[in-house]
N, C-alpha and C. Protein backbone atom coordinates (compact mmCIF):
# COMPACT_ATOMS: atom_id res chain seq x y z
N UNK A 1 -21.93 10.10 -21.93
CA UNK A 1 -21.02 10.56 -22.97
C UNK A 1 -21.10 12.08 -23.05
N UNK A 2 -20.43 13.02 -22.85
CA UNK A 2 -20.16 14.03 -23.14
C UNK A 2 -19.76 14.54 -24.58
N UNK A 3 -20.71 15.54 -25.20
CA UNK A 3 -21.30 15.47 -26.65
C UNK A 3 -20.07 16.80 -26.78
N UNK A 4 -19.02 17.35 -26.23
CA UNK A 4 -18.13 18.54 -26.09
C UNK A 4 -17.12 17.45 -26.23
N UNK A 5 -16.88 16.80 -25.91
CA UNK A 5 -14.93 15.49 -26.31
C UNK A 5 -15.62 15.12 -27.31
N UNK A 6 -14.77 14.88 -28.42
CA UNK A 6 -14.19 13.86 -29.86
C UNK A 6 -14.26 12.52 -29.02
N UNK A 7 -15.21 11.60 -30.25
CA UNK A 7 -15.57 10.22 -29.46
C UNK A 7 -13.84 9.28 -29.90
N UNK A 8 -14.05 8.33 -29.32
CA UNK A 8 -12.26 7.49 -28.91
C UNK A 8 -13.16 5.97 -29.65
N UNK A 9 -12.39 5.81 -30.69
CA UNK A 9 -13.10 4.31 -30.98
C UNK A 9 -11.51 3.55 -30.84
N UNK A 10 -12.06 2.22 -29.97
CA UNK A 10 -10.81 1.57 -30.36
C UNK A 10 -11.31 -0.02 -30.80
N UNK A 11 -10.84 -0.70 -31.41
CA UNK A 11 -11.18 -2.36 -31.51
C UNK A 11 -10.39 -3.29 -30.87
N UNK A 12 -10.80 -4.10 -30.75
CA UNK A 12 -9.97 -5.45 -30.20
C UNK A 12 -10.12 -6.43 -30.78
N UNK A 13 -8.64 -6.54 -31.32
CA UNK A 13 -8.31 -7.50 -32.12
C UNK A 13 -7.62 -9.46 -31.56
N UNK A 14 -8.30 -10.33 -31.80
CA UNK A 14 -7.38 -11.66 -31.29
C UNK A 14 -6.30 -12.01 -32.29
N UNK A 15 -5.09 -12.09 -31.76
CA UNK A 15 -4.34 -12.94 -32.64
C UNK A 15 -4.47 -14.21 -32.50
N UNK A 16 -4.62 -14.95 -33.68
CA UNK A 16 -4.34 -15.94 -34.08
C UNK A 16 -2.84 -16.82 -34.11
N UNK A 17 -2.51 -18.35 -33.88
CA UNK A 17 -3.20 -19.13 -33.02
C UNK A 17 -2.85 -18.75 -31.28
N UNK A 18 -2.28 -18.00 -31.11
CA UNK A 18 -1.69 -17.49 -29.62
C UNK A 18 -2.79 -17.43 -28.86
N UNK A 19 -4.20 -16.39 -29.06
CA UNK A 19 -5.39 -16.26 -28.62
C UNK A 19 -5.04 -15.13 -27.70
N UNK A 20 -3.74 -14.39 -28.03
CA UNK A 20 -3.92 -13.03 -27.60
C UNK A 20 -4.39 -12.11 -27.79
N UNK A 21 -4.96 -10.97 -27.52
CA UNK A 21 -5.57 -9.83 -28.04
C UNK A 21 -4.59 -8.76 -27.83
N UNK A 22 -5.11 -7.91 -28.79
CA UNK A 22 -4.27 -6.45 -28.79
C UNK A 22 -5.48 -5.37 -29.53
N UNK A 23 -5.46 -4.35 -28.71
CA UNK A 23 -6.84 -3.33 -28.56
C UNK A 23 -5.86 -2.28 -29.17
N UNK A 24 -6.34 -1.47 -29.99
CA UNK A 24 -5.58 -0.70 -30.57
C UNK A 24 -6.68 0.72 -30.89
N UNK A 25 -6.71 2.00 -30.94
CA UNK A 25 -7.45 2.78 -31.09
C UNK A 25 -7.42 2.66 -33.32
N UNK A 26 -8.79 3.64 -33.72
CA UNK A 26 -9.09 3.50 -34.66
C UNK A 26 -9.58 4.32 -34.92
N UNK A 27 -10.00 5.00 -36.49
CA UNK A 27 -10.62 6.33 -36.99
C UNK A 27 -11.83 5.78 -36.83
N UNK A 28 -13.05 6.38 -37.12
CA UNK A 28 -14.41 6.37 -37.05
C UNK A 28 -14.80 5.30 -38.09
N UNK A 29 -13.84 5.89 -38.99
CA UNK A 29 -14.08 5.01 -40.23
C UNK A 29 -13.95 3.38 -40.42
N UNK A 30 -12.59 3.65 -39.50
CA UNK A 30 -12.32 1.63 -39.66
C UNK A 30 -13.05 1.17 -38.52
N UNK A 31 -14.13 2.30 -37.38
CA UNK A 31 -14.58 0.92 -36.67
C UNK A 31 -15.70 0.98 -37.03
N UNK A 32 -16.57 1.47 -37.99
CA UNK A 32 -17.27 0.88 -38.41
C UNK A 32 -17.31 -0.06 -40.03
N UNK A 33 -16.01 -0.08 -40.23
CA UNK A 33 -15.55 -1.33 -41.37
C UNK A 33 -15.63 -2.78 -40.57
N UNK A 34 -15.43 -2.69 -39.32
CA UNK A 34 -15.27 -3.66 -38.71
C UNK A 34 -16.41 -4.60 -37.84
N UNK A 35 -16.25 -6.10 -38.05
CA UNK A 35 -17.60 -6.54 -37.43
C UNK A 35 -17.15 -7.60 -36.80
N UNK A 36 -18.08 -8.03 -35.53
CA UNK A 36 -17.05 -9.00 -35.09
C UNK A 36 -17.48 -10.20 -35.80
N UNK A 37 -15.73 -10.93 -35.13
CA UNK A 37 -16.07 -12.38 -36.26
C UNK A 37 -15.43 -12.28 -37.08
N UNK A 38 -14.98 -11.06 -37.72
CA UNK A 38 -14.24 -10.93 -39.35
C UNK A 38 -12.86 -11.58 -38.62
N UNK A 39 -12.34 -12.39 -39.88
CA UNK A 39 -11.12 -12.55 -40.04
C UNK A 39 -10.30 -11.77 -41.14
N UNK A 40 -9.10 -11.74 -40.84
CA UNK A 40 -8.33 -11.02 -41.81
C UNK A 40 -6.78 -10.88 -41.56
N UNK A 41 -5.92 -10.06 -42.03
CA UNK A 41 -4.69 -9.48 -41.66
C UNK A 41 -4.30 -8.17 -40.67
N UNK A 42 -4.02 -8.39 -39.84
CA UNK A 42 -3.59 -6.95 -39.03
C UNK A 42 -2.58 -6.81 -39.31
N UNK A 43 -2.40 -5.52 -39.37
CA UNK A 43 -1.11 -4.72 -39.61
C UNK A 43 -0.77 -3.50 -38.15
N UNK A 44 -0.07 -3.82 -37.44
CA UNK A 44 0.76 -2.83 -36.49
C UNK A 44 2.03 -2.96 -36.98
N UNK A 45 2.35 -1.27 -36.06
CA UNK A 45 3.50 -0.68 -36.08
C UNK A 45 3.58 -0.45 -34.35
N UNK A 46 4.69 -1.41 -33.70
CA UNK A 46 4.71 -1.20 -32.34
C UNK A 46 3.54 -1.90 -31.36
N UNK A 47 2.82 -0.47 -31.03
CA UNK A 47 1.16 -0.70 -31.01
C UNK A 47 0.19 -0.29 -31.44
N UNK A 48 0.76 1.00 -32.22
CA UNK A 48 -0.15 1.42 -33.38
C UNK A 48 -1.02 0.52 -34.35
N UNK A 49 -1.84 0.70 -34.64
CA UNK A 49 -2.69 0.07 -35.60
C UNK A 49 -2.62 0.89 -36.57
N UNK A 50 -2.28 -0.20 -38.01
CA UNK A 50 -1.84 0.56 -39.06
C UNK A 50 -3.14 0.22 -40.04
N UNK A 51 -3.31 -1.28 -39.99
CA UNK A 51 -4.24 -1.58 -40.80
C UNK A 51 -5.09 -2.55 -41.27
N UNK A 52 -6.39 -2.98 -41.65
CA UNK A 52 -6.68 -4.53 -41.06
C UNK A 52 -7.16 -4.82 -42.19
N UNK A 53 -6.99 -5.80 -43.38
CA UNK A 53 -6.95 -6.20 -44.80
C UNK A 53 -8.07 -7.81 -44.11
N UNK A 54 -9.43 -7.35 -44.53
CA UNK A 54 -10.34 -8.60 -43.76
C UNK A 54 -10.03 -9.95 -45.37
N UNK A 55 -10.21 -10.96 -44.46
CA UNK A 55 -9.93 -12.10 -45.55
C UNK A 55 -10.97 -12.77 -47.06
């Protein structure tokens, strides 16, 4: 890891019941809101990740 680049967090998300995934980049902040296993609501725009409301 090169400590000179801004770190890149992204998550990967499964949709439900399809069992597709969609990997979307994320602030620092929401990937560590995030754990795996959580269920919840995703919210995209396109492929943007807008926002993930856990259940």
């Amino acid at each position: 890891m090169n400590p000179d680049l801004p770190a890149r967090y992204e998550a990967t998300f499964m949709l439900l019941p399809a069992g597709e995934s969609i990997t979307c980049r994320v602030s620092e902040t929401q990937y560590r809101a995030l754990a795996l296993g959580m269920t919840g609501t995703l919210q995209v725009q396109g492929s943007r990740f807008v926002s993930f409301v856990p259940a």
